[in-house]
PDB file of N, CA and C in Angstrom:
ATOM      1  N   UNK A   1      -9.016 -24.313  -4.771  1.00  0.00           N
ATOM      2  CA  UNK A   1      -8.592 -25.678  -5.048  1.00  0.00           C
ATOM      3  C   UNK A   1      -7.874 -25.666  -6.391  1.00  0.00           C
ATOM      4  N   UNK A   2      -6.752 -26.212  -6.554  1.00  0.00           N
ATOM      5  CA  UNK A   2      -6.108 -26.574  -8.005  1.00  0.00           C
ATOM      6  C   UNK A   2      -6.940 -27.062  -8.733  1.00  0.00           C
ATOM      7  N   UNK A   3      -6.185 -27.065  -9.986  1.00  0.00           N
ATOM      8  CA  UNK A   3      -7.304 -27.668 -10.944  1.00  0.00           C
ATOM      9  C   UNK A   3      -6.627 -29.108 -11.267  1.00  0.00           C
ATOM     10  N   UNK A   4      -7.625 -29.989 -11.222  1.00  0.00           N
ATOM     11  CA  UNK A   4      -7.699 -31.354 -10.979  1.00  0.00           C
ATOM     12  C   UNK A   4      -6.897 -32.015 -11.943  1.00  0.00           C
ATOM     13  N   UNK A   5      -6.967 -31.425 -13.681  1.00  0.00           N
ATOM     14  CA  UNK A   5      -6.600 -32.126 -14.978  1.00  0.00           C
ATOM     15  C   UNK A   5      -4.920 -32.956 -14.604  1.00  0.00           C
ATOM     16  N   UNK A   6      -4.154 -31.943 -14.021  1.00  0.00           N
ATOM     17  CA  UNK A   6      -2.957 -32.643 -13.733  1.00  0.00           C
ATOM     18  C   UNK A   6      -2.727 -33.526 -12.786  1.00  0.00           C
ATOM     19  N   UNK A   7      -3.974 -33.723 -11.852  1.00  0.00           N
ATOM     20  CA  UNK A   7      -3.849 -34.350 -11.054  1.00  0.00           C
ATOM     21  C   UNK A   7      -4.589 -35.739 -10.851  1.00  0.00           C
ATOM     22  N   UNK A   8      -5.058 -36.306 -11.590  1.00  0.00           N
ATOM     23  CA  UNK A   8      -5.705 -37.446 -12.048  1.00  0.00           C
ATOM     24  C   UNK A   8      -4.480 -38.575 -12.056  1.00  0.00           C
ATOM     25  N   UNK A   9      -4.671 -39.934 -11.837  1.00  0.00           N
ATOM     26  CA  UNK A   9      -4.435 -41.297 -11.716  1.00  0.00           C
ATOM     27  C   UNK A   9      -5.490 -42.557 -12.294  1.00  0.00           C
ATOM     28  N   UNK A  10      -4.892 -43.206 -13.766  1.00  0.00           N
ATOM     29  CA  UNK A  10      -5.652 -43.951 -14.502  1.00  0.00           C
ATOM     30  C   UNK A  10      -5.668 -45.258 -13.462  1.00  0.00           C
ATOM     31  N   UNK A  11      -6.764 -45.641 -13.745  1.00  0.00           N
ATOM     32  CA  UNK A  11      -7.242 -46.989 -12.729  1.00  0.00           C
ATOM     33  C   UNK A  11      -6.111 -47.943 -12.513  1.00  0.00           C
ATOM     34  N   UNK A  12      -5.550 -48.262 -13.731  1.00  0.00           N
ATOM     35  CA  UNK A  12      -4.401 -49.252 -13.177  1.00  0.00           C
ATOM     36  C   UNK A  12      -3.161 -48.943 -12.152  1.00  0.00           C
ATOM     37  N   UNK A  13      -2.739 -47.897 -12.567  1.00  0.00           N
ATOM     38  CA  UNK A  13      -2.196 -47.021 -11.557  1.00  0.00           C
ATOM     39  C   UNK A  13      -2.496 -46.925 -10.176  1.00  0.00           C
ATOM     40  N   UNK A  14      -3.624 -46.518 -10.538  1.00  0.00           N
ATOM     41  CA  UNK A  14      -4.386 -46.374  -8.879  1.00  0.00           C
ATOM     42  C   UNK A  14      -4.552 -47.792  -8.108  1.00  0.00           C
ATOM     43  N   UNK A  15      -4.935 -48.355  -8.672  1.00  0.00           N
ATOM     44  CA  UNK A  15      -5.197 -50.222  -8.044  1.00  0.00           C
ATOM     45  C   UNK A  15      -3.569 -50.439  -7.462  1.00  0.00           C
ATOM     46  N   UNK A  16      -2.132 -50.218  -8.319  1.00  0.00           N
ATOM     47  CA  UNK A  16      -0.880 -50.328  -7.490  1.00  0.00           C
ATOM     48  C   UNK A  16      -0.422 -49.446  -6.665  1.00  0.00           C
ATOM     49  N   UNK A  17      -1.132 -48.087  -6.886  1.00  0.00           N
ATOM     50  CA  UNK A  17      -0.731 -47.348  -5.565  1.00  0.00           C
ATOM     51  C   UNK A  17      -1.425 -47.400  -4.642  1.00  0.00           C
ATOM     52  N   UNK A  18      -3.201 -47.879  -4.779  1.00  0.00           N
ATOM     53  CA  UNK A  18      -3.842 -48.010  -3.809  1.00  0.00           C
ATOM     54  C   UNK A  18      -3.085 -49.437  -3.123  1.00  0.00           C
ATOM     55  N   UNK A  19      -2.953 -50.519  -3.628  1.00  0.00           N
ATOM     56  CA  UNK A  19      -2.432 -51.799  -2.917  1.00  0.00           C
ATOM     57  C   UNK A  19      -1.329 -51.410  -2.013  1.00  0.00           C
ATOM     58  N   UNK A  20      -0.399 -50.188  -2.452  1.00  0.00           N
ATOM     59  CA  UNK A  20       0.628 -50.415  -1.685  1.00  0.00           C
ATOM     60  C   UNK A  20       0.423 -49.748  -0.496  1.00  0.00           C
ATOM     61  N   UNK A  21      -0.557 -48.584  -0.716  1.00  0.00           N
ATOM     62  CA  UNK A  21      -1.096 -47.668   0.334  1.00  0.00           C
ATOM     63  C   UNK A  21      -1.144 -48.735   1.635  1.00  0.00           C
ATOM     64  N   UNK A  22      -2.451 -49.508   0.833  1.00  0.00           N
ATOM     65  CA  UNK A  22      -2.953 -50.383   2.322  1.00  0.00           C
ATOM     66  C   UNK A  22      -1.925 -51.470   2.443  1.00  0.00           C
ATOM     67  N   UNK A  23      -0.601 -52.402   1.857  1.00  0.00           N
ATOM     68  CA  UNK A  23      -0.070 -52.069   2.474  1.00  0.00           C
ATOM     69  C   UNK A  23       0.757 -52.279   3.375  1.00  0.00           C
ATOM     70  N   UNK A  24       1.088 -51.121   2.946  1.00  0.00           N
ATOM     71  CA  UNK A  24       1.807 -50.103   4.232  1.00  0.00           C
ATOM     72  C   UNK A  24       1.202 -49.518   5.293  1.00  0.00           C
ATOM     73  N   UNK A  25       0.469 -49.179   5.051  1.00  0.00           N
ATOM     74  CA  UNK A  25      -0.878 -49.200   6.409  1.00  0.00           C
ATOM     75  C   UNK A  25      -1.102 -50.165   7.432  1.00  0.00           C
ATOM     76  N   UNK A  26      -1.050 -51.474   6.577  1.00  0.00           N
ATOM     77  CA  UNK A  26      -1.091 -52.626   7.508  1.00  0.00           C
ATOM     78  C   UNK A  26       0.404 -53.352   8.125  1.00  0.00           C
ATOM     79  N   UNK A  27       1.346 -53.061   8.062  1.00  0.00           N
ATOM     80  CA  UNK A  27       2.469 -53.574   7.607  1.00  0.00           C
ATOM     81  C   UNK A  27       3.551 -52.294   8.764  1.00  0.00           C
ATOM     82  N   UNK A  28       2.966 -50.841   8.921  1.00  0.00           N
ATOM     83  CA  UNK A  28       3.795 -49.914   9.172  1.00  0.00           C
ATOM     84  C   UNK A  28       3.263 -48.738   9.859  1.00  0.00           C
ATOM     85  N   UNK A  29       3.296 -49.197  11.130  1.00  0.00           N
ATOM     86  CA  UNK A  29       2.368 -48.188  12.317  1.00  0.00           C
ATOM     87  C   UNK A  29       2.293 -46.989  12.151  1.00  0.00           C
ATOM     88  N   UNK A  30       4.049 -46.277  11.507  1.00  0.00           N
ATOM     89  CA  UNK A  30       4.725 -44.902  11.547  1.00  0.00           C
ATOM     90  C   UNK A  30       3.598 -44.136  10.420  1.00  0.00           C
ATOM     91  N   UNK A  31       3.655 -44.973   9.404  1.00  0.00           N
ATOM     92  CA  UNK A  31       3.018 -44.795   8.157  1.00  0.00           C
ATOM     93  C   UNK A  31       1.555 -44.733   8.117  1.00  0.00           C
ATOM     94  N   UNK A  32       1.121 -45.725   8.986  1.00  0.00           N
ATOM     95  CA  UNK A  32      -0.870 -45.426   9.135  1.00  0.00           C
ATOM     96  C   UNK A  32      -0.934 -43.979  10.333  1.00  0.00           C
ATOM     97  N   UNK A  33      -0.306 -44.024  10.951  1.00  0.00           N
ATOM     98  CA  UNK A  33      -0.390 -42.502  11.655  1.00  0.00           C
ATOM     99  C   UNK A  33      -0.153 -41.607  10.889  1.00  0.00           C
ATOM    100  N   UNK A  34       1.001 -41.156  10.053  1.00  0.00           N
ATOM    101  CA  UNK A  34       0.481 -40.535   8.985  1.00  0.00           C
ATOM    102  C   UNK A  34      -0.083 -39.829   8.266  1.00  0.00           C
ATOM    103  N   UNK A  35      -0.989 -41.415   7.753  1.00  0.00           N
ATOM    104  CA  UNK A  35      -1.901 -41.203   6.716  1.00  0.00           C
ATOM    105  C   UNK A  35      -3.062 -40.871   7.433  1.00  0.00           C
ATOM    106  N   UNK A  36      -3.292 -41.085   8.719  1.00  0.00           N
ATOM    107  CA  UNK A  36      -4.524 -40.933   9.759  1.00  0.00           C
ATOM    108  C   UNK A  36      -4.283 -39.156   9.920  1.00  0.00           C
ATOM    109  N   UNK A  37      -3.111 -38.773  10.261  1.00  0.00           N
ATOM    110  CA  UNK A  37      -2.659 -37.574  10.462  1.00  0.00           C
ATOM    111  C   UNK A  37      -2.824 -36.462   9.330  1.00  0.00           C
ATOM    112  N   UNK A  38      -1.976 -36.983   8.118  1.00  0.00           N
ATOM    113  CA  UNK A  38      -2.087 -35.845   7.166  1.00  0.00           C
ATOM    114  C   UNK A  38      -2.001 -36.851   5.789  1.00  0.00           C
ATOM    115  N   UNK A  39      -3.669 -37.292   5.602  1.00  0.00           N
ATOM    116  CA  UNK A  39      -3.872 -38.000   4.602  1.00  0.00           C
ATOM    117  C   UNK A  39      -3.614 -37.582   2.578  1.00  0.00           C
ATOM    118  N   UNK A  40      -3.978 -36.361   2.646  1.00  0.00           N
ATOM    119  CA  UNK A  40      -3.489 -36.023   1.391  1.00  0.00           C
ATOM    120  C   UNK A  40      -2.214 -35.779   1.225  1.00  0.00           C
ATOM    121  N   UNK A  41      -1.305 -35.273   2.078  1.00  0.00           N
ATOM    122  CA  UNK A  41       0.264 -35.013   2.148  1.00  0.00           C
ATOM    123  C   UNK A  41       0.772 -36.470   2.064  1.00  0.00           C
ATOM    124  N   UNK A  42       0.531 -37.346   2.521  1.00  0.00           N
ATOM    125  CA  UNK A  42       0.806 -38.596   2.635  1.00  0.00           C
ATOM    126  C   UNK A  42       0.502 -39.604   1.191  1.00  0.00           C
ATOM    127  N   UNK A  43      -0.731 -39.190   1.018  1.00  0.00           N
ATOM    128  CA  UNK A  43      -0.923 -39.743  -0.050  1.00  0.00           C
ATOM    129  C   UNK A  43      -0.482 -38.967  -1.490  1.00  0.00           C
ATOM    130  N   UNK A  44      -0.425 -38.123  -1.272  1.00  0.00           N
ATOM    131  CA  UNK A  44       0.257 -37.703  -2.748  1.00  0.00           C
ATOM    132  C   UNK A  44       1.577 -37.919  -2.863  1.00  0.00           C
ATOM    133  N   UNK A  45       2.545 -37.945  -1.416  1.00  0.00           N
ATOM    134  CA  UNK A  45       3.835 -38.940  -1.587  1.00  0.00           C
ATOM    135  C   UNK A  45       3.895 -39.963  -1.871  1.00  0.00           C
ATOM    136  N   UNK A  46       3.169 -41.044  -1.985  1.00  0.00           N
ATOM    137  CA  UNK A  46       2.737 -42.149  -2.471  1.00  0.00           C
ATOM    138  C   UNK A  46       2.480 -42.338  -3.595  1.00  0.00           C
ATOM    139  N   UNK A  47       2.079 -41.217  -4.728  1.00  0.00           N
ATOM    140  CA  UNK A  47       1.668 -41.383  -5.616  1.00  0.00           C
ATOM    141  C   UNK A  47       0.558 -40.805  -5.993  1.00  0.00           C
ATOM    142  N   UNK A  48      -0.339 -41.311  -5.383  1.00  0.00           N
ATOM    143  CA  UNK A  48      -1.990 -40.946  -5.274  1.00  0.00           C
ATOM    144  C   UNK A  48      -2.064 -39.093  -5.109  1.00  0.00           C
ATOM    145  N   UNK A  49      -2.054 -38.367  -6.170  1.00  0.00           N
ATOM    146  CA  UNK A  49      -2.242 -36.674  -5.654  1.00  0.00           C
ATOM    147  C   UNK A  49      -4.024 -36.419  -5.641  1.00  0.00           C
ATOM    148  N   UNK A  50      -3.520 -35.539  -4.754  1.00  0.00           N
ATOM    149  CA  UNK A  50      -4.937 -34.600  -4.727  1.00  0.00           C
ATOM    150  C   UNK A  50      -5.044 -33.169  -4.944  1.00  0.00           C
ATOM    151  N   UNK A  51      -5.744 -32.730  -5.564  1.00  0.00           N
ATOM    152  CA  UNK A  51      -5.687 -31.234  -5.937  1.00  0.00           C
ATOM    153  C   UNK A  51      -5.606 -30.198  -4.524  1.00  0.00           C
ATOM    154  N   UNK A  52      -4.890 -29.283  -4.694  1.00  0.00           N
ATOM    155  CA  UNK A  52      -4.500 -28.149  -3.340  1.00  0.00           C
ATOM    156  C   UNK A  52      -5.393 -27.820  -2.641  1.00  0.00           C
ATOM    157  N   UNK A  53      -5.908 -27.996  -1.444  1.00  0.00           N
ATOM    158  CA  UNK A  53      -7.164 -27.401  -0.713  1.00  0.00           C
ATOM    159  C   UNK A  53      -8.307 -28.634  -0.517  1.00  0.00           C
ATOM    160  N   UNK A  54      -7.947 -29.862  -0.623  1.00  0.00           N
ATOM    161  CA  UNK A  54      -8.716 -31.243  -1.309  1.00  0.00           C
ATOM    162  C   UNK A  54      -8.676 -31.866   0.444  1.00  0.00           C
ATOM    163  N   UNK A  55      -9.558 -32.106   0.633  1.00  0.00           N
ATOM    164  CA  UNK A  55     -10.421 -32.997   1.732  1.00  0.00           C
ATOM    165  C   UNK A  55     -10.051 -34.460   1.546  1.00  0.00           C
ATOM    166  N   UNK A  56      -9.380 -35.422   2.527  1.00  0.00           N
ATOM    167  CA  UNK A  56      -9.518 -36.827   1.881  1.00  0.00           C
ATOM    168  C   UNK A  56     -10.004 -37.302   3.614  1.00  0.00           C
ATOM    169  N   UNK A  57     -11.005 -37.894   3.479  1.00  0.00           N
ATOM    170  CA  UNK A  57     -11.371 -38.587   4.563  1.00  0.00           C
ATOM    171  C   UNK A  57     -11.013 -40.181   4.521  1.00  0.00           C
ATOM    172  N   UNK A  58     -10.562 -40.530   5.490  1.00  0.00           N
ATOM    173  CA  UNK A  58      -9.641 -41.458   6.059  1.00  0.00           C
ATOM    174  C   UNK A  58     -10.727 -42.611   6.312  1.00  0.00           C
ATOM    175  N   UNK A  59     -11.255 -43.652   5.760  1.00  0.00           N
ATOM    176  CA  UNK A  59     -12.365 -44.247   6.203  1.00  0.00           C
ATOM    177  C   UNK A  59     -11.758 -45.535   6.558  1.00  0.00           C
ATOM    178  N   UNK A  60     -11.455 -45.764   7.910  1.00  0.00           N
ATOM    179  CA  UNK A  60     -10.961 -46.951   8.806  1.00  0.00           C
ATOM    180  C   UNK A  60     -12.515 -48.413   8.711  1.00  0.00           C
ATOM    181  N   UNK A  61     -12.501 -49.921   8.274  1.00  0.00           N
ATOM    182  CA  UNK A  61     -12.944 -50.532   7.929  1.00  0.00           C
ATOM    183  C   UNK A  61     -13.038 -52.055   7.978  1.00  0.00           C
ATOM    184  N   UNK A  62     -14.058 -52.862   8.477  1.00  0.00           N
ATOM    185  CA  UNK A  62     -13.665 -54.159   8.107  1.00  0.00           C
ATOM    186  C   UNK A  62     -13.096 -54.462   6.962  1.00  0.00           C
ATOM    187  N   UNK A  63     -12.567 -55.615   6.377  1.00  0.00           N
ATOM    188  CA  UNK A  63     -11.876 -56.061   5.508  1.00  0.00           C
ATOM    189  C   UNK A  63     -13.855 -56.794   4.914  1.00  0.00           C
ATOM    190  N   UNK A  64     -13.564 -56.045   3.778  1.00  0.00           N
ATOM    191  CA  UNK A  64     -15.245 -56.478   2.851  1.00  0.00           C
ATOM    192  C   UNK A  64     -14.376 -57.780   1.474  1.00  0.00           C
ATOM    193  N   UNK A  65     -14.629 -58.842   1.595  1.00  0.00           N
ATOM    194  CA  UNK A  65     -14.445 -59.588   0.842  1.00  0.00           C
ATOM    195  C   UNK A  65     -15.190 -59.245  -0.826  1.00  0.00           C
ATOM    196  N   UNK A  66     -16.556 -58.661  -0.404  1.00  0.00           N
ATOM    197  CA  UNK A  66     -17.319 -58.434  -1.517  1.00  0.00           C
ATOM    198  C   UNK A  66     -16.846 -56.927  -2.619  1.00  0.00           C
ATOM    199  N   UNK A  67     -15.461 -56.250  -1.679  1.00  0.00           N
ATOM    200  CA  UNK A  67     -15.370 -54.926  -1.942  1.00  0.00           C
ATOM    201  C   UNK A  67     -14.971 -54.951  -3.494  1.00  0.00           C
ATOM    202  N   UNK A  68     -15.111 -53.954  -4.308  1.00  0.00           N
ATOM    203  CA  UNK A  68     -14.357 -54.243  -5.449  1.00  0.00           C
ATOM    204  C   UNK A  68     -13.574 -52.910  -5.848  1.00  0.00           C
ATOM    205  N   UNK A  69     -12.333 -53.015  -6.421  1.00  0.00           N
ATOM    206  CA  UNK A  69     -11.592 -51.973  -6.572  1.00  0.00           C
ATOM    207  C   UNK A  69     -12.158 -50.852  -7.305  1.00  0.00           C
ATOM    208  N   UNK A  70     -12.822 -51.148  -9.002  1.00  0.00           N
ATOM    209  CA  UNK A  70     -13.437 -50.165  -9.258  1.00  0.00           C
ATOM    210  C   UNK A  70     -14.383 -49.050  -8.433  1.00  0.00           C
ATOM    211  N   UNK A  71     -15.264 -49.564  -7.137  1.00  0.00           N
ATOM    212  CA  UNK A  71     -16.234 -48.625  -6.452  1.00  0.00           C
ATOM    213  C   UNK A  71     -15.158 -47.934  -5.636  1.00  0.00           C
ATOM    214  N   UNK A  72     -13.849 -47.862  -5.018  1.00  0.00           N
ATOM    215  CA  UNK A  72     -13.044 -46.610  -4.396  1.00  0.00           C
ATOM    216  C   UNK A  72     -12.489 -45.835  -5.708  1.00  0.00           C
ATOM    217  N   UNK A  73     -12.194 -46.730  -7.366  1.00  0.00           N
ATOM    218  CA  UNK A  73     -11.717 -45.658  -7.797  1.00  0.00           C
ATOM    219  C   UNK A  73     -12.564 -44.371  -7.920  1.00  0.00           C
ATOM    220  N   UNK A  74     -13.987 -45.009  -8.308  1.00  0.00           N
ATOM    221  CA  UNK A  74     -14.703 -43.843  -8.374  1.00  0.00           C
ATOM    222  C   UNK A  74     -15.725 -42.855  -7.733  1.00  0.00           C
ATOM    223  N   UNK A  75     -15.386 -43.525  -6.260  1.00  0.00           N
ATOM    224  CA  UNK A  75     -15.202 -42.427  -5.396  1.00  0.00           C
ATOM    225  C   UNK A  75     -14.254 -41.379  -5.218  1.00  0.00           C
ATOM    226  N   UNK A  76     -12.658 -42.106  -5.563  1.00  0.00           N
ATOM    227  CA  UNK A  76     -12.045 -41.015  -5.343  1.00  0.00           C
ATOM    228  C   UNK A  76     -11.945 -40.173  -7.138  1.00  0.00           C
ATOM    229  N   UNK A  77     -12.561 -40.439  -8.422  1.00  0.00           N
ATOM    230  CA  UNK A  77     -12.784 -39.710  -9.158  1.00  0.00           C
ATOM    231  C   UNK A  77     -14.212 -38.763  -8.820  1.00  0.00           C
ATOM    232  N   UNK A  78     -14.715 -39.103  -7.994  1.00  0.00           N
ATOM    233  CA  UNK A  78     -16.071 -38.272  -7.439  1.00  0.00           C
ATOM    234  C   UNK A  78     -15.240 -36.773  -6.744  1.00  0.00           C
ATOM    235  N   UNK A  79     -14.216 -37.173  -5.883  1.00  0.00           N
ATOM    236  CA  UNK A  79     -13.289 -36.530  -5.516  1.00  0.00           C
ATOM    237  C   UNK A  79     -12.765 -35.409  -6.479  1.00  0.00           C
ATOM    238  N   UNK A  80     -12.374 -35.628  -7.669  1.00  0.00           N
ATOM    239  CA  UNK A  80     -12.284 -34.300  -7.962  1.00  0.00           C
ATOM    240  C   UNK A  80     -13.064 -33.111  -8.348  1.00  0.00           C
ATOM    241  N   UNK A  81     -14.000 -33.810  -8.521  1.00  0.00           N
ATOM    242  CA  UNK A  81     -15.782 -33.015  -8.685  1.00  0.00           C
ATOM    243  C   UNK A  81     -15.800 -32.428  -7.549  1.00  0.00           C
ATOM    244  N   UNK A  82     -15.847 -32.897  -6.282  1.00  0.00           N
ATOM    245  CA  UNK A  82     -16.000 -32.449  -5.092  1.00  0.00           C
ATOM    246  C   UNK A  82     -15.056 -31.706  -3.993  1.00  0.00           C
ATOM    247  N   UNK A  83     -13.912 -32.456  -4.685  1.00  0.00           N
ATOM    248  CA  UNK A  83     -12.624 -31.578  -4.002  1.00  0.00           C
ATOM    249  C   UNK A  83     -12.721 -32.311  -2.514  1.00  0.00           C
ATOM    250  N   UNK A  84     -13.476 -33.348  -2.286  1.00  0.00           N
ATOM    251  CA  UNK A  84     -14.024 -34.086  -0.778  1.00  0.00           C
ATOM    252  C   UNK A  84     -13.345 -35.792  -1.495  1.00  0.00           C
ATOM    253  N   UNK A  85     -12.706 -36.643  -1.093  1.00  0.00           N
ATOM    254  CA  UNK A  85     -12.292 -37.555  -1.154  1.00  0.00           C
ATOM    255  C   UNK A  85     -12.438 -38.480  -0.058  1.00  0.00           C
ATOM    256  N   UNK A  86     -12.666 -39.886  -0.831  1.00  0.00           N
ATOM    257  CA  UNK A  86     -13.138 -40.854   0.228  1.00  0.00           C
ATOM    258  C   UNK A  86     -11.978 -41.731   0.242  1.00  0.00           C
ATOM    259  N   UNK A  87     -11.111 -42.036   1.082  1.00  0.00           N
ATOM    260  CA  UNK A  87     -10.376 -43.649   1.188  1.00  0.00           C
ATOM    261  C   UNK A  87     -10.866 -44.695   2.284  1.00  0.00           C
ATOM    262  N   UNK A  88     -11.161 -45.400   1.786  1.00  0.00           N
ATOM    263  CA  UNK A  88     -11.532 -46.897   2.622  1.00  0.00           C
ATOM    264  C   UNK A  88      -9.883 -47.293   2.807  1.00  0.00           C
ATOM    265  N   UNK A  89      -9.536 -47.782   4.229  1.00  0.00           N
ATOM    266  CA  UNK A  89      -8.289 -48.366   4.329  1.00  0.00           C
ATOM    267  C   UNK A  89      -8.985 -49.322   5.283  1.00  0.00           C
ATOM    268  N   UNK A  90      -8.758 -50.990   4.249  1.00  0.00           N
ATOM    269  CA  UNK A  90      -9.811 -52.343   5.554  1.00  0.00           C
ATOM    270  C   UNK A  90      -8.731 -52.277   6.681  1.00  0.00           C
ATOM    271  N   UNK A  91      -9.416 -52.476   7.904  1.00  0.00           N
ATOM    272  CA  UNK A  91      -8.335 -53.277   9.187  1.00  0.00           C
ATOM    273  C   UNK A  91      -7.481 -54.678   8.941  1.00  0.00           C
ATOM    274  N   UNK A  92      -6.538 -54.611   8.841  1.00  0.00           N
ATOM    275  CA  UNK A  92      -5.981 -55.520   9.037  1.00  0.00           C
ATOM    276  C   UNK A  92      -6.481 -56.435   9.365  1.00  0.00           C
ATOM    277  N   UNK A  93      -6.847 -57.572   8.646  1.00  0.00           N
ATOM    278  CA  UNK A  93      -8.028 -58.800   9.734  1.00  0.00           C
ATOM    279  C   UNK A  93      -6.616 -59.746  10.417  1.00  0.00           C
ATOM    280  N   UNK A  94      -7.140 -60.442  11.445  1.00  0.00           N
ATOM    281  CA  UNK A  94      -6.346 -61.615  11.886  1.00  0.00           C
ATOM    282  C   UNK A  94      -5.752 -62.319  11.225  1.00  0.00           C
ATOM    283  N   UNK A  95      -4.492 -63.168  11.472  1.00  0.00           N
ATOM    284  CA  UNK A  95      -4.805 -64.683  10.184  1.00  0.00           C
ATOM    285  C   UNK A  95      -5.652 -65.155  10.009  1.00  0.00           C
ATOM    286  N   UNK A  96      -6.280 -65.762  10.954  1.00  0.00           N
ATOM    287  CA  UNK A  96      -7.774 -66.616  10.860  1.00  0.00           C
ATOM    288  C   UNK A  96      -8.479 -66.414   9.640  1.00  0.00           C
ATOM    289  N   UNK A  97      -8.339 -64.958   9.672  1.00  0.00           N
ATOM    290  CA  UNK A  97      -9.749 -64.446   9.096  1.00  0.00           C
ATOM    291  C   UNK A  97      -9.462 -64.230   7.726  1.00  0.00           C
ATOM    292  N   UNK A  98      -7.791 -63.598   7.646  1.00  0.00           N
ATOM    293  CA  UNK A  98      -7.144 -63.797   6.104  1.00  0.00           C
ATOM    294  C   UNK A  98      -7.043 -65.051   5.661  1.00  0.00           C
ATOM    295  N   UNK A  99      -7.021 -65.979   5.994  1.00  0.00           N
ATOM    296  CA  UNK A  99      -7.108 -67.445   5.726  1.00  0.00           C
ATOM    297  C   UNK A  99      -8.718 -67.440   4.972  1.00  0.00           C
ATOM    298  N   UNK A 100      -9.503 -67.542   5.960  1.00  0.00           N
ATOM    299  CA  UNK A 100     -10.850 -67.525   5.766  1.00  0.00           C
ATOM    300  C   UNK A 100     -11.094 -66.673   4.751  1.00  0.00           C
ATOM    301  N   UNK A 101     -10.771 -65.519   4.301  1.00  0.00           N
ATOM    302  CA  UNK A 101     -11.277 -64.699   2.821  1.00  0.00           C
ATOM    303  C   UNK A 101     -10.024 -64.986   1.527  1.00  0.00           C
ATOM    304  N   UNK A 102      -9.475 -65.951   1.862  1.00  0.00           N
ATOM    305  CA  UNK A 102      -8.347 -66.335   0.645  1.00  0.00           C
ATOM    306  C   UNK A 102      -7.208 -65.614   0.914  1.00  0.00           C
ATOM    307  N   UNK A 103      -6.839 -64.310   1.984  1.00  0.00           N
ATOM    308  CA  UNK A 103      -5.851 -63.917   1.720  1.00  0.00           C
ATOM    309  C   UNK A 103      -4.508 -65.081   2.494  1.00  0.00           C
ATOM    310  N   UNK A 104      -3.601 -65.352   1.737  1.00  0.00           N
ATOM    311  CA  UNK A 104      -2.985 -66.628   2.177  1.00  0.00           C
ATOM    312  C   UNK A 104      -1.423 -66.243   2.840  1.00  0.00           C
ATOM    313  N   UNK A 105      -0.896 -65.185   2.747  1.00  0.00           N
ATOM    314  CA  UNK A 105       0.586 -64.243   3.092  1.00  0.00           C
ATOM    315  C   UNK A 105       0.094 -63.392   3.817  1.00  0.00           C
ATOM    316  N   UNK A 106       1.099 -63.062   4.976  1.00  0.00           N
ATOM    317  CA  UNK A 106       1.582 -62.026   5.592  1.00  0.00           C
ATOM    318  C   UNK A 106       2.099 -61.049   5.113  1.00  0.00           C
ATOM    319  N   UNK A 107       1.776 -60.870   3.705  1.00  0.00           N
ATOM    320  CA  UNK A 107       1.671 -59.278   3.026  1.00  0.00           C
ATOM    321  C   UNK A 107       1.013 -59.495   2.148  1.00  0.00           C
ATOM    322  N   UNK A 108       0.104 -60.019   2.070  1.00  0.00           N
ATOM    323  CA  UNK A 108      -1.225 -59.286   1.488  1.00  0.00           C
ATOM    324  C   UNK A 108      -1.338 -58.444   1.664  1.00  0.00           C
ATOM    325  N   UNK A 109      -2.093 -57.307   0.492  1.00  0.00           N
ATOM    326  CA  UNK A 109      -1.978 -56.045   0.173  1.00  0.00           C
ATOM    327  C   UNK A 109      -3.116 -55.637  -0.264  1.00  0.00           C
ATOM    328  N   UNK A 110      -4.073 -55.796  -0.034  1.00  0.00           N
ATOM    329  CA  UNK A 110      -5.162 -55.161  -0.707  1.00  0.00           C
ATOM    330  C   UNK A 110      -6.548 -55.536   0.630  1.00  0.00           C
ATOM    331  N   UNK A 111      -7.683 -54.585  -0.238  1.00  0.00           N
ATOM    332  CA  UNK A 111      -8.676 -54.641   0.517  1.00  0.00           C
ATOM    333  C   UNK A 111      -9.780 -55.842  -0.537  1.00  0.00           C
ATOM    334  N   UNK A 112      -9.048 -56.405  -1.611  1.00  0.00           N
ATOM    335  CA  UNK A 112     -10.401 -56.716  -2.418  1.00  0.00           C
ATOM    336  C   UNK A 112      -9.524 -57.665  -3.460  1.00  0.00           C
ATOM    337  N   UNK A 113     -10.134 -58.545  -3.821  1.00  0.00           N
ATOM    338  CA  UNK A 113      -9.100 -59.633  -4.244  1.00  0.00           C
ATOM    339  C   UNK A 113      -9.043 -58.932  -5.978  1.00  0.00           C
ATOM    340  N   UNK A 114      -9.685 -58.326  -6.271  1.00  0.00           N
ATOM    341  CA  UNK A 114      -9.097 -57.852  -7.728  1.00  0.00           C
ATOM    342  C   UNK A 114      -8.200 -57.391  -7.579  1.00  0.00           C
ATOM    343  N   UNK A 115      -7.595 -56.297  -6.568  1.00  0.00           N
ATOM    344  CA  UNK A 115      -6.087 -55.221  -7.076  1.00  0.00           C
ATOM    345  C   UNK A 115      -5.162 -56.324  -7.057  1.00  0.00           C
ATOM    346  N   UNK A 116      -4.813 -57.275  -6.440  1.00  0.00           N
ATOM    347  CA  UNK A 116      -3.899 -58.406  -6.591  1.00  0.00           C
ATOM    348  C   UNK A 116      -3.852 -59.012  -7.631  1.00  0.00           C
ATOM    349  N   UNK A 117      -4.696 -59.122  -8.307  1.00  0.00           N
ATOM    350  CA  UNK A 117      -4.610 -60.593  -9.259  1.00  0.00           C
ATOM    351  C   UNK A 117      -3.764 -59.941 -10.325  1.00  0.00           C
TER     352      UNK A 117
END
């Protein structure tokens, strides 16, 4: 596995590349296949790198209103300890249901109302 030092992303960073991740995920079929397909190749085009030989598991999800951005960053800083990486990407909820958790646009971008604000 590479060594991680160059490959790190400070939280703010990560909160706009994670937002755009999901998205584009939600937003771009070509693009969640992909990232379903070849999640670290994908995501380090994005921005988001992972060290060479690095595991990122793809974790498909309700949309958690309660989620908060800090608990994926530091999973995926657990990630370089482990060289095993976690991404939560929420499902796309309905309108209904984006209505119902505040999200109010058809591109809403996030899984958690902090990376937006």
């Amino acid at each position: 596995m590479g060594s991680p030092t160059n490959k790190t992303v400070n939280i703010q960073k990560f909160a706009s590349l994670y937002a755009d991740v999901v998205e584009k995920a939600w937003n771009d079929p070509k693009f969640l296949k992909k990232l379903k397909d070849h999640p670290a190749k994908t995501l380090d085009e994005a921005g988001i790198p992972t060290p060479d030989g690095s595991t990122v598991n793809l974790i498909m999800r309700t949309l958690d209103p309660q989620a908060k951005l800090a608990d994926q960053f530091q999973a995926w800083e657990r990630g370089l300890e482990t060289g095993v990486y976690d991404l939560i990407i929420p499902i796309k909820p309905a309108p209904a249901a984006r209505l119902q958790s505040g999200i109010h646009t058809e591109d809403a971008c996030c899984c958690c109302p902090c990376c937006c604000s």
